[in-house]
Protein backbone atom coordinates (compact mmCIF):
# COMPACT_ATOMS: atom_id res chain seq x y z
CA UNK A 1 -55.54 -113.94 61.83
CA UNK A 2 -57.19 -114.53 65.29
CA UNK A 3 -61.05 -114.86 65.70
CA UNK A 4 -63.11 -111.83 65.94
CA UNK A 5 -66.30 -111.63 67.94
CA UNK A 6 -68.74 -108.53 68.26
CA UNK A 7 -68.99 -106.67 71.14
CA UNK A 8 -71.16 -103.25 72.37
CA UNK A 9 -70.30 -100.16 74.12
CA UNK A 10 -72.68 -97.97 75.40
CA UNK A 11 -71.82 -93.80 74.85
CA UNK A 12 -71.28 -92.23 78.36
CA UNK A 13 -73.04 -88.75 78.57
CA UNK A 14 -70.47 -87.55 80.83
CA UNK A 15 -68.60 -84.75 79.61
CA UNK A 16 -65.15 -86.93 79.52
CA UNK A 17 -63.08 -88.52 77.04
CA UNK A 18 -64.11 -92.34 76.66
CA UNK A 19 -62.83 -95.50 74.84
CA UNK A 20 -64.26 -97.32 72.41
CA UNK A 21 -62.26 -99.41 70.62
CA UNK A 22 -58.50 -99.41 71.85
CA UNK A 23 -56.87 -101.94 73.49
CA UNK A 24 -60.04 -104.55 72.68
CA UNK A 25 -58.57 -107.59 71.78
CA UNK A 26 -61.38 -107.90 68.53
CA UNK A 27 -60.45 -104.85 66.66
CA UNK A 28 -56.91 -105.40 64.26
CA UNK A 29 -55.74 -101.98 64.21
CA UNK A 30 -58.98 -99.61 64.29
CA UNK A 31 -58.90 -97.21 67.20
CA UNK A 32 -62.01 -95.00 68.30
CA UNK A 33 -63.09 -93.17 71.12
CA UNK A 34 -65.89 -90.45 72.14
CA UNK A 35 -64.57 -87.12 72.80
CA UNK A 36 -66.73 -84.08 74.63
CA UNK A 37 -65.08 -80.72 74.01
CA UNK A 38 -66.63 -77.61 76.18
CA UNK A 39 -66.77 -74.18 74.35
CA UNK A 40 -64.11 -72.81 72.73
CA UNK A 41 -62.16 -76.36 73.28
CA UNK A 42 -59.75 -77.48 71.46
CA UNK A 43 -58.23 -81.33 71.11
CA UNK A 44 -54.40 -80.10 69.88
CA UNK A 45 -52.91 -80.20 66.95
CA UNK A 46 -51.88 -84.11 66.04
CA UNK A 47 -51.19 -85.89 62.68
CA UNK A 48 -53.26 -89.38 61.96
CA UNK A 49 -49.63 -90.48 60.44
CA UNK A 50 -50.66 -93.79 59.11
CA UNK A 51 -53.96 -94.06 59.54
CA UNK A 52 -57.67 -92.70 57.98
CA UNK A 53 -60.03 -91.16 60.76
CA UNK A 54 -63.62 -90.15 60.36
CA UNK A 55 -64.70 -87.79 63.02
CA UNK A 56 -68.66 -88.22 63.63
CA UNK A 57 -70.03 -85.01 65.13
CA UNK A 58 -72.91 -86.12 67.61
CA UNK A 59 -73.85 -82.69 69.38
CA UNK A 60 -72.54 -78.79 69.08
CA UNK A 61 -70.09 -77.41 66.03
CA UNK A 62 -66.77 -76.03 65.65
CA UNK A 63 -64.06 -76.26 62.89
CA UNK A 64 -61.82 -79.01 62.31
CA UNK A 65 -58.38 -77.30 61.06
CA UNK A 66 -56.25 -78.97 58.40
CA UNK A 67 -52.55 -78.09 58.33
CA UNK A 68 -51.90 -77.63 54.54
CA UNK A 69 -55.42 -78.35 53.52
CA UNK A 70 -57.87 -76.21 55.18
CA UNK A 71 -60.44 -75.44 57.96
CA UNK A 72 -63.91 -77.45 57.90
CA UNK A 73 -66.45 -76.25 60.34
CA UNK A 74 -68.45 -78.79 61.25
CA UNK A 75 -71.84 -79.50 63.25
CA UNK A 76 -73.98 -82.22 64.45
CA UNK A 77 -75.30 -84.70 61.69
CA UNK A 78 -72.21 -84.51 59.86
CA UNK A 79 -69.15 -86.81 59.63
CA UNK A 80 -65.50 -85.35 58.09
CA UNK A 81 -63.05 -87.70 56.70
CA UNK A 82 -59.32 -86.66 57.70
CA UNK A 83 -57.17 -88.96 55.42
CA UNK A 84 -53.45 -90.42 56.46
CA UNK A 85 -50.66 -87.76 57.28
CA UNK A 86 -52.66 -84.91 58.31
CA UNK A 87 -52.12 -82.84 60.93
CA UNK A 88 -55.08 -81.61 62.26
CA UNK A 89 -56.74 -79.33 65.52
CA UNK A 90 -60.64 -79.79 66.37
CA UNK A 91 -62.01 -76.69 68.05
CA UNK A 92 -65.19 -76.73 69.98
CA UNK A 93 -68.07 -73.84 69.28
CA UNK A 94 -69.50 -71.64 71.60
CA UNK A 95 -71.74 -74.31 72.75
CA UNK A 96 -69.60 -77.13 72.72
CA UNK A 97 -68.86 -80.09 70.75
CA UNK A 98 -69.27 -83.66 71.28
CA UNK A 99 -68.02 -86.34 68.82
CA UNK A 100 -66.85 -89.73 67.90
CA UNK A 101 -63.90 -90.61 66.16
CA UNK A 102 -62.81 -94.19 64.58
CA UNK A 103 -59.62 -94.48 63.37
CA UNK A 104 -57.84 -96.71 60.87
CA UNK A 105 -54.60 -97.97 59.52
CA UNK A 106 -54.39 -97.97 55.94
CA UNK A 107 -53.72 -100.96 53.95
CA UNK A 108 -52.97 -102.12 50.25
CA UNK A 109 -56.07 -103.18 48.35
């Protein structure tokens, strides 16, 4: 396994999507970005397929909708787990909703 090294990335206040972790040659797999969704916003329905994600809700609320499993609403303070294979839609509030996400693939313990 190659050496790993930290590194920092400062959270843009823009109101645009923004990179965290992808493509960094020090993470093995985890992916994780900042998203900023304006009112009534949604992200589109996708599936996490392999991989764990833990959404982070930094500013706003809105519902996180789980095909087969249900619809979380969600504000800021709160983190949601979405585990592997699940398709899921977040959907910004009226006021908006800004967030971070970190995903994962899962491995054998």
């Amino acid at each position: 396994m190659a050496e790993t090294k930290p590194f920092k990335v400062t959270l843009s206040e823009a109101d645009e999507y923004q990179t965290i972790l992808a493509g960094r040659p020090q993470s093995f797999g985890m992916r994780s970005g900042r998203q900023a969704l304006g009112a009534g916003v949604e992200c589109g329905v996708h599936s996490t397929k392999a991989h764990e994600e833990v959404l982070v809700i930094l500013k706003g609320h809105g519902l996180v909708q789980m095909t087969g499993v249900g619809d979380y609403p969600v504000r800021a303070g709160e983190v949601l787990y979405v585990p592997p294979e699940t398709e899921h839609n977040v959907v910004a509030g009226e006021e908006g909703l800004r967030y971070v996400y970190v995903v994962a693939p899962i491995t054998e313990a």
